[in-house]
N, C-alpha and C. Protein backbone atom coordinates (compact mmCIF):
# COMPACT_ATOMS: atom_id res chain seq x y z
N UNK A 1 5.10 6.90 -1.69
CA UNK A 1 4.78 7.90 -0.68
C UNK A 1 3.26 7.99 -0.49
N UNK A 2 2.61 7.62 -1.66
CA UNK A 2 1.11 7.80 -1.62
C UNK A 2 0.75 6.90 -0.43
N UNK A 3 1.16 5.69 -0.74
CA UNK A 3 0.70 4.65 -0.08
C UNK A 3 0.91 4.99 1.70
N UNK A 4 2.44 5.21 1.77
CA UNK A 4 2.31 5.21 3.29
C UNK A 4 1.36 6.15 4.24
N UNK A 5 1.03 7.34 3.06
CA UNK A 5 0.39 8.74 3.81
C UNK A 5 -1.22 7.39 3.80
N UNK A 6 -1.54 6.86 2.75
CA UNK A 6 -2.58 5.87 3.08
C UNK A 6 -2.65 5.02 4.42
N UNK A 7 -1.48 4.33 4.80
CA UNK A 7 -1.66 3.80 5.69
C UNK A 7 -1.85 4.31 6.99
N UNK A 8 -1.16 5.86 7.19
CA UNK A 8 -0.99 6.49 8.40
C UNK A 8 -3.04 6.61 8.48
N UNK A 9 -3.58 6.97 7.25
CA UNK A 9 -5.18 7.59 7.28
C UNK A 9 -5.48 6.58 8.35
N UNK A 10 -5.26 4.89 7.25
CA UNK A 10 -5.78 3.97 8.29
C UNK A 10 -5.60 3.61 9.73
N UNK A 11 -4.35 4.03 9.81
CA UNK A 11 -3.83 3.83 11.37
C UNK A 11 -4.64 3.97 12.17
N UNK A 12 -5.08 5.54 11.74
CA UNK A 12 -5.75 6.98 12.63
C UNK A 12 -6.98 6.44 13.07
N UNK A 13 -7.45 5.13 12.44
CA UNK A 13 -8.88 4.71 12.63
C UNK A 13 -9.99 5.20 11.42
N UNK A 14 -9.34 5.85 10.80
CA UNK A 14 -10.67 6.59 9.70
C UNK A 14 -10.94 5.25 8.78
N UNK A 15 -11.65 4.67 9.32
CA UNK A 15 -11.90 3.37 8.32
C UNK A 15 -13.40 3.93 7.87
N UNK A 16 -14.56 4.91 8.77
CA UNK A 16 -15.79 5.18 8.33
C UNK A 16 -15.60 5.86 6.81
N UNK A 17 -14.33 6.86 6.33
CA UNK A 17 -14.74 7.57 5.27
C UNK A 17 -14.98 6.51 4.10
N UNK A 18 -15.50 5.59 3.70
CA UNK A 18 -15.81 5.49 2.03
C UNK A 18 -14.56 4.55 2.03
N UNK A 19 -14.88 3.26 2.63
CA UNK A 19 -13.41 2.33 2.62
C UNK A 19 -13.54 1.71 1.48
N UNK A 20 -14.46 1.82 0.69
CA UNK A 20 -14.06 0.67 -0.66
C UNK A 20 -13.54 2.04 -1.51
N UNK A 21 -13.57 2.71 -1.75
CA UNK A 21 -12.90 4.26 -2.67
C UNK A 21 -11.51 4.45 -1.99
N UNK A 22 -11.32 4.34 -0.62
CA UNK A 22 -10.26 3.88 -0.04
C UNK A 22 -9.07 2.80 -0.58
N UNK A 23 -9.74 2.04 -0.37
CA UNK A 23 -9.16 0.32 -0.74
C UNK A 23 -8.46 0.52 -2.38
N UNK A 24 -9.40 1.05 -3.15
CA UNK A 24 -9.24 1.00 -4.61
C UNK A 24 -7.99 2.06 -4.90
N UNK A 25 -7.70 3.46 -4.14
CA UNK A 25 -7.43 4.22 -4.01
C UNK A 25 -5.63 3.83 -3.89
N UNK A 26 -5.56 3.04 -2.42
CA UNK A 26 -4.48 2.20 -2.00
C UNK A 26 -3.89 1.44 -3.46
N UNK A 27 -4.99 0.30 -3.82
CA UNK A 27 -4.39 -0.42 -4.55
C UNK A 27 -3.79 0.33 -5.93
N UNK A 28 -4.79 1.41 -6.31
CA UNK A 28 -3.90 2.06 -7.44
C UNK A 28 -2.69 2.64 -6.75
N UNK A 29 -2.33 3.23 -5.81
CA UNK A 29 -0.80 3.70 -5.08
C UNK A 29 -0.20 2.15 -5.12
N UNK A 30 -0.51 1.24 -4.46
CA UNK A 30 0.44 0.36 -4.44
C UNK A 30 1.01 -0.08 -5.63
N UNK A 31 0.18 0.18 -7.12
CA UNK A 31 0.80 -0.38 -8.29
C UNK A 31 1.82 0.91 -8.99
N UNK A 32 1.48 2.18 -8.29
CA UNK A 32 2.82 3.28 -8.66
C UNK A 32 4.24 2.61 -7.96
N UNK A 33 3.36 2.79 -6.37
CA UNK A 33 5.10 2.34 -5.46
C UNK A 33 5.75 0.93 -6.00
N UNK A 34 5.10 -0.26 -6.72
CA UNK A 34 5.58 -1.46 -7.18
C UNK A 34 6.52 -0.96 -8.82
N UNK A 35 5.77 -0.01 -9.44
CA UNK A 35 6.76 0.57 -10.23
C UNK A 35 7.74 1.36 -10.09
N UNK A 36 7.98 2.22 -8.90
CA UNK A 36 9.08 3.06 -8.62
C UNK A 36 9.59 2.30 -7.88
N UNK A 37 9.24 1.20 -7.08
CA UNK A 37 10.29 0.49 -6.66
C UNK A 37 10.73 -0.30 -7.47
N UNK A 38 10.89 -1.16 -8.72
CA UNK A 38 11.17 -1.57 -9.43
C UNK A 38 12.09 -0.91 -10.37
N UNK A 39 11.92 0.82 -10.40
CA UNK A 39 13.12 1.44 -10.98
C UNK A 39 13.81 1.65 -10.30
N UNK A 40 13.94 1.89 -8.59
CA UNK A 40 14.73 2.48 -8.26
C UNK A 40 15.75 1.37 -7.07
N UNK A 41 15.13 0.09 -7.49
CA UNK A 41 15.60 -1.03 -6.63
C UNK A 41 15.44 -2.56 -7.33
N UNK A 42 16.17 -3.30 -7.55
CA UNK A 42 16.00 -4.20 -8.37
C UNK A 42 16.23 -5.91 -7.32
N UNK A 43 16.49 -5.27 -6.38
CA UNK A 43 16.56 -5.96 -5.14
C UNK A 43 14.91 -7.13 -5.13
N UNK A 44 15.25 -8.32 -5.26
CA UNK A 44 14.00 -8.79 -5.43
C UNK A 44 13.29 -9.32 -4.34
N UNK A 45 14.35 -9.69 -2.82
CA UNK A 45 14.04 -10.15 -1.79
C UNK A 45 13.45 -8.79 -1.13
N UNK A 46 13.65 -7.17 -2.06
CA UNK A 46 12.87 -6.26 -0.94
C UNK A 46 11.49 -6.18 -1.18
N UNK A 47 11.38 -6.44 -2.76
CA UNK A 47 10.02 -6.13 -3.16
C UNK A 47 9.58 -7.50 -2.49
N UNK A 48 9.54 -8.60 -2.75
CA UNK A 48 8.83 -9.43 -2.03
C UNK A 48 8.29 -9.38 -0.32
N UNK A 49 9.37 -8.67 0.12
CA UNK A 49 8.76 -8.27 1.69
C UNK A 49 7.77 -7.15 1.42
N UNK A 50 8.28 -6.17 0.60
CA UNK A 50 6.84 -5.03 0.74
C UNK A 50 5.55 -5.60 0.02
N UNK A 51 6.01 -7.11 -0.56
CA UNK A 51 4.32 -7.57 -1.34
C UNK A 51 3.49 -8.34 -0.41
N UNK A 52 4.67 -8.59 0.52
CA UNK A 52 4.02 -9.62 1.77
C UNK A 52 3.67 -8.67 2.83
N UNK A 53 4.02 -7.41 3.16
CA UNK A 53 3.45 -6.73 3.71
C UNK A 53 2.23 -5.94 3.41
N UNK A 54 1.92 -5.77 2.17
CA UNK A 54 0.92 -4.86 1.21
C UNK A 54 0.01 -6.23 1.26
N UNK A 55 0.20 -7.38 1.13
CA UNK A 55 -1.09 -7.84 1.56
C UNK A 55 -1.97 -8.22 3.01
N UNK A 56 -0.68 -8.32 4.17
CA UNK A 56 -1.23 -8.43 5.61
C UNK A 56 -1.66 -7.03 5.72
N UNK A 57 -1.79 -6.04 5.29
CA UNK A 57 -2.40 -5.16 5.25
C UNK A 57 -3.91 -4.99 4.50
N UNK A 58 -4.24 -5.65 3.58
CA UNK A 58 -5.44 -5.61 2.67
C UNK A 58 -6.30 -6.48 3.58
N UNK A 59 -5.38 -7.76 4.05
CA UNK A 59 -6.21 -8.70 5.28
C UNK A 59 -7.02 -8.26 5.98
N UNK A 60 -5.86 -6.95 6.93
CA UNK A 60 -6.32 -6.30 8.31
C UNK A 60 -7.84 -5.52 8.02
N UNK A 61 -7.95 -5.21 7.06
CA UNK A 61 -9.13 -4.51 6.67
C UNK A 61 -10.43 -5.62 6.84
């Protein structure tokens, strides 16, 4: 949940606030949501789409 409320920030355009505290910020959420998705889904073809999406996202930056 962290993560997506992250992505909506970025959506919005707020890339001026402090994007590397940002970035770091994301990547620690993305390593919670890679563990709660891992408990709560064992599905391995889903996590691989949200890892391939979590990085065309780090790209876009």
């Amino acid at each position: 949940m962290i993560k997506i409320v992250g992505h909506f920030g970025f959506h919005k355009g707020d890339r001026t606030s402090q994007p590397y505290q940002s970035t770091a910020a994301i990547a620690a959420s993305t390593k919670l949501v890679f563990s709660l998705t891992g408990l709560l889904s064992t599905n391995f073809e889903f996590r691989l789409m949200f890892y391939q999406y979590s990085n065309s996202f780090y790209t876009m930056q």
